[in-house]
N, C-alpha and C. Protein backbone atom coordinates (compact mmCIF):
# COMPACT_ATOMS: atom_id res chain seq x y z
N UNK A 1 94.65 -16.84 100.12
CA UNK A 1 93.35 -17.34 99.73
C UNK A 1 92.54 -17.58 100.99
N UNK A 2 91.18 -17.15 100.96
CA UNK A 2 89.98 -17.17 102.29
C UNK A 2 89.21 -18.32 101.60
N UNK A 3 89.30 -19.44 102.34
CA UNK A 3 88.60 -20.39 102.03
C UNK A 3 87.28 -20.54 102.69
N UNK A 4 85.98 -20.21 103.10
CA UNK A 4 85.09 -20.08 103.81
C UNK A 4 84.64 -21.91 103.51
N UNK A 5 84.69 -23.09 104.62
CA UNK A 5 84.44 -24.50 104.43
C UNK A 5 83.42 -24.96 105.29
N UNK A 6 83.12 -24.01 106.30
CA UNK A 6 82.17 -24.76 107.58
C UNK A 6 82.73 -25.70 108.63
N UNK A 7 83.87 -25.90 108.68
CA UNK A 7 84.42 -26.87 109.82
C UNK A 7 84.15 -26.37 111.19
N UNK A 8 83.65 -27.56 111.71
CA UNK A 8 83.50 -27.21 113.33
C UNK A 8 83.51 -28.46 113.92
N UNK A 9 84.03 -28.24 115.24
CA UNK A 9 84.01 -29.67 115.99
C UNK A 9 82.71 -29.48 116.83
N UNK A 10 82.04 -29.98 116.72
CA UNK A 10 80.84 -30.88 116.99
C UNK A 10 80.85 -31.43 118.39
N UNK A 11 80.29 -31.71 119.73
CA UNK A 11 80.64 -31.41 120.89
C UNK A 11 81.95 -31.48 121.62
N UNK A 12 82.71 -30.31 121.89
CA UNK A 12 83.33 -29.88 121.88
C UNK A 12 84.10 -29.49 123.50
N UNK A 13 82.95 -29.73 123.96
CA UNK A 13 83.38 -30.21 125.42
C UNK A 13 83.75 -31.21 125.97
N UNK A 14 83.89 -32.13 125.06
CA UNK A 14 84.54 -33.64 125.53
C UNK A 14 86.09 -33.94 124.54
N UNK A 15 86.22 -32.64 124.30
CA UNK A 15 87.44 -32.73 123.50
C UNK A 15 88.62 -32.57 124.40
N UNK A 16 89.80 -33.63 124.59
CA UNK A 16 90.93 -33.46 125.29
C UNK A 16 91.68 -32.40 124.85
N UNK A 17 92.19 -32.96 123.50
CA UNK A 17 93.42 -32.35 122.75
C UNK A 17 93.24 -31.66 121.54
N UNK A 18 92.57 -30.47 121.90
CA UNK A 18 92.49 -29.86 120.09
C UNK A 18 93.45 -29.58 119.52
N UNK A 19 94.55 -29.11 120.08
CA UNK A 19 95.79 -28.91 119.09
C UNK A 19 96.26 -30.51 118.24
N UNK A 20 96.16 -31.55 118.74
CA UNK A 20 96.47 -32.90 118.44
C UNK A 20 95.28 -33.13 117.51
N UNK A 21 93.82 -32.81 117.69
CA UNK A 21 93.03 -33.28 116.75
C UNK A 21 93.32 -32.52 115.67
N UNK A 22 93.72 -31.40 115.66
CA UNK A 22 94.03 -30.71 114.26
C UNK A 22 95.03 -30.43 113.83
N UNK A 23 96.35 -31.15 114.24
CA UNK A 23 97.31 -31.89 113.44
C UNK A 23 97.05 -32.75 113.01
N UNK A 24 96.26 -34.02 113.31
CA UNK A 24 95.78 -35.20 112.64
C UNK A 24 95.04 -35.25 111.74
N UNK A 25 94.28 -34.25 111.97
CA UNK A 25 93.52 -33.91 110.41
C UNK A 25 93.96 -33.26 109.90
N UNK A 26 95.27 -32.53 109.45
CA UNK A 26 96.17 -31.75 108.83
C UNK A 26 97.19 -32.72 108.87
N UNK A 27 97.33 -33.73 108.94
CA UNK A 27 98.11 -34.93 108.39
C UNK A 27 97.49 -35.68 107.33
N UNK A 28 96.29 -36.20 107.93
CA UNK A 28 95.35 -37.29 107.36
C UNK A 28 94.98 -36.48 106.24
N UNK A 29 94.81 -34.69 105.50
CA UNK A 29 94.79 -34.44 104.55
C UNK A 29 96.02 -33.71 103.96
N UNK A 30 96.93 -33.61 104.46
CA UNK A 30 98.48 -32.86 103.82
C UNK A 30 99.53 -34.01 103.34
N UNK A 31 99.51 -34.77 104.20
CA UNK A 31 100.76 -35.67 103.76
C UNK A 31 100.20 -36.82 103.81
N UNK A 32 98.69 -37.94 103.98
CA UNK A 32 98.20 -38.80 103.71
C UNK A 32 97.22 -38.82 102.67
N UNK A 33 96.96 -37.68 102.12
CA UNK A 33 96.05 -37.10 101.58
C UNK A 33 95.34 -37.75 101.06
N UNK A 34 94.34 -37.92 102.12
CA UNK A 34 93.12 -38.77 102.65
C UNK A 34 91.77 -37.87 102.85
N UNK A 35 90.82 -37.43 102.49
CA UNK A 35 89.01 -37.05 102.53
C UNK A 35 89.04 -37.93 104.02
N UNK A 36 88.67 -36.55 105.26
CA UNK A 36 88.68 -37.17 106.69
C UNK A 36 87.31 -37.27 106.60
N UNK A 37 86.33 -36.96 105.89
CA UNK A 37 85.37 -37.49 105.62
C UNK A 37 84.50 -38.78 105.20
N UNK A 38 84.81 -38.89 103.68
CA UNK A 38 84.77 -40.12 103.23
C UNK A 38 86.13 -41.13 103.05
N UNK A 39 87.19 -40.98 103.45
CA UNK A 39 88.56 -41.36 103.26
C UNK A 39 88.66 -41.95 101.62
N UNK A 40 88.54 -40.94 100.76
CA UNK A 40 88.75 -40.75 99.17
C UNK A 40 90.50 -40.74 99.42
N UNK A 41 90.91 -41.36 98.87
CA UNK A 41 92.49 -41.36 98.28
C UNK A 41 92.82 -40.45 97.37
N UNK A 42 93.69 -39.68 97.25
CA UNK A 42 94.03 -38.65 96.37
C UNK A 42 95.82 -38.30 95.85
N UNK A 43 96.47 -37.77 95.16
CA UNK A 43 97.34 -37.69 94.97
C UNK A 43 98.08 -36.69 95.20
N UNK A 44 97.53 -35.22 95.64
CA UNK A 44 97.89 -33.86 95.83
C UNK A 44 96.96 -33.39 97.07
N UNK A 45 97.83 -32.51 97.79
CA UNK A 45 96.80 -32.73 99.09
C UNK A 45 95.77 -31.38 98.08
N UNK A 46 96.03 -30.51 97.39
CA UNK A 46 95.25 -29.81 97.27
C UNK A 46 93.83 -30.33 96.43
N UNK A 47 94.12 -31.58 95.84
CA UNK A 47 93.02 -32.65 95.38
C UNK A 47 91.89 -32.30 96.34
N UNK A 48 92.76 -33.47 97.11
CA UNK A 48 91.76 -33.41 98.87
C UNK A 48 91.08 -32.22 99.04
N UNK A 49 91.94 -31.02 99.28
CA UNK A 49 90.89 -30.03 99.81
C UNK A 49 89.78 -29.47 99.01
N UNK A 50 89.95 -29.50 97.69
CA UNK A 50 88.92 -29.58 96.48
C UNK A 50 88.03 -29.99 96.46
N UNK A 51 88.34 -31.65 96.58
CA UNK A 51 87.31 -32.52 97.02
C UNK A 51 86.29 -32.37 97.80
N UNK A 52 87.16 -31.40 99.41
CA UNK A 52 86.59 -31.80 100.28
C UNK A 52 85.46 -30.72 100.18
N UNK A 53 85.67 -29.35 99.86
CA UNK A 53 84.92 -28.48 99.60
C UNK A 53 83.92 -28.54 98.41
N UNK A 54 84.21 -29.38 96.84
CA UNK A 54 83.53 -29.53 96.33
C UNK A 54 82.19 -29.99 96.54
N UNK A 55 82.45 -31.57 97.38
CA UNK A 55 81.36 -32.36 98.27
C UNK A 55 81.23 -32.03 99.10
N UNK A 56 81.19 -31.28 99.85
CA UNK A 56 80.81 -30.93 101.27
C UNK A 56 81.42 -31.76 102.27
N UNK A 57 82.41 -32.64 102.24
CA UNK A 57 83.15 -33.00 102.95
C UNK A 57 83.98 -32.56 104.25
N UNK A 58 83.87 -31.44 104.22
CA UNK A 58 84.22 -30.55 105.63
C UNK A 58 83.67 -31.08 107.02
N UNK A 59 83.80 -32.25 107.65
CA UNK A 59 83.68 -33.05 108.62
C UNK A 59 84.62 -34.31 108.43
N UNK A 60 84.19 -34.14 110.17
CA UNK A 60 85.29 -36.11 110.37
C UNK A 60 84.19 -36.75 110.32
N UNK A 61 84.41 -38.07 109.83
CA UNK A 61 83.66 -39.04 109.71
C UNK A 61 83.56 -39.68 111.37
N UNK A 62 82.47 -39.52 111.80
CA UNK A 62 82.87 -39.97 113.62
C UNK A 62 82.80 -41.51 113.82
N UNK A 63 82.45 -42.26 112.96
CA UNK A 63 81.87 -43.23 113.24
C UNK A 63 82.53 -44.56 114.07
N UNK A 64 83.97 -44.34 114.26
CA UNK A 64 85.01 -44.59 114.88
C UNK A 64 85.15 -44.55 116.00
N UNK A 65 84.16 -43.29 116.29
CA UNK A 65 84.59 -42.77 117.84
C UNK A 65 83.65 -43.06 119.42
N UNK A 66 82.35 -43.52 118.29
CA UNK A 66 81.57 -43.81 119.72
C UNK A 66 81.40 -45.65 119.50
C-alpha cells in the first residue's frame, strides 16, 4: 500500500538525530498508539494512522520544543 500523507520535517537543519526522531514517532504511533499530532489515544496503531490521514494530522505537534 502507497500511502501519499505529506510528512516533512520542518527545519531540518537543526535536526541532530533523524534516525532517532523517526523511531519515536514510529513508537509514539505503533506501539503507543498515540496521534503525534493531536495525541488522540487509540487502540490499533492502524486507528492512528487513519486518523492521522483522515484529519490531516501528518505533523508533530512542536509545541514542546521551543
Amino acid at each position: 500500500m502507497n500511502i501519499t500523507h505529506g510528512f516533512f520535517i520542518c527545519d531540518e537543519e537543526y535536526l541532530v538525530n533523524a534516525q532517532g526522531l523517526i523511531e519515536y514517532l514510529s513508537e509514539k504511533i505503533n506501539k503507543k498508539m498515540e496521534c503525534i499530532s493531536c495525541g488522540g489515544d487509540f487502540k490499533l496503531p492502524e486507528a492512528v494512522k487513519k486518523h492521522m490521514i483522515d484529519k490531516g494530522h501528518c505533523f508533530m505537534d512542536d509545541s514542546g520544543f521551543y
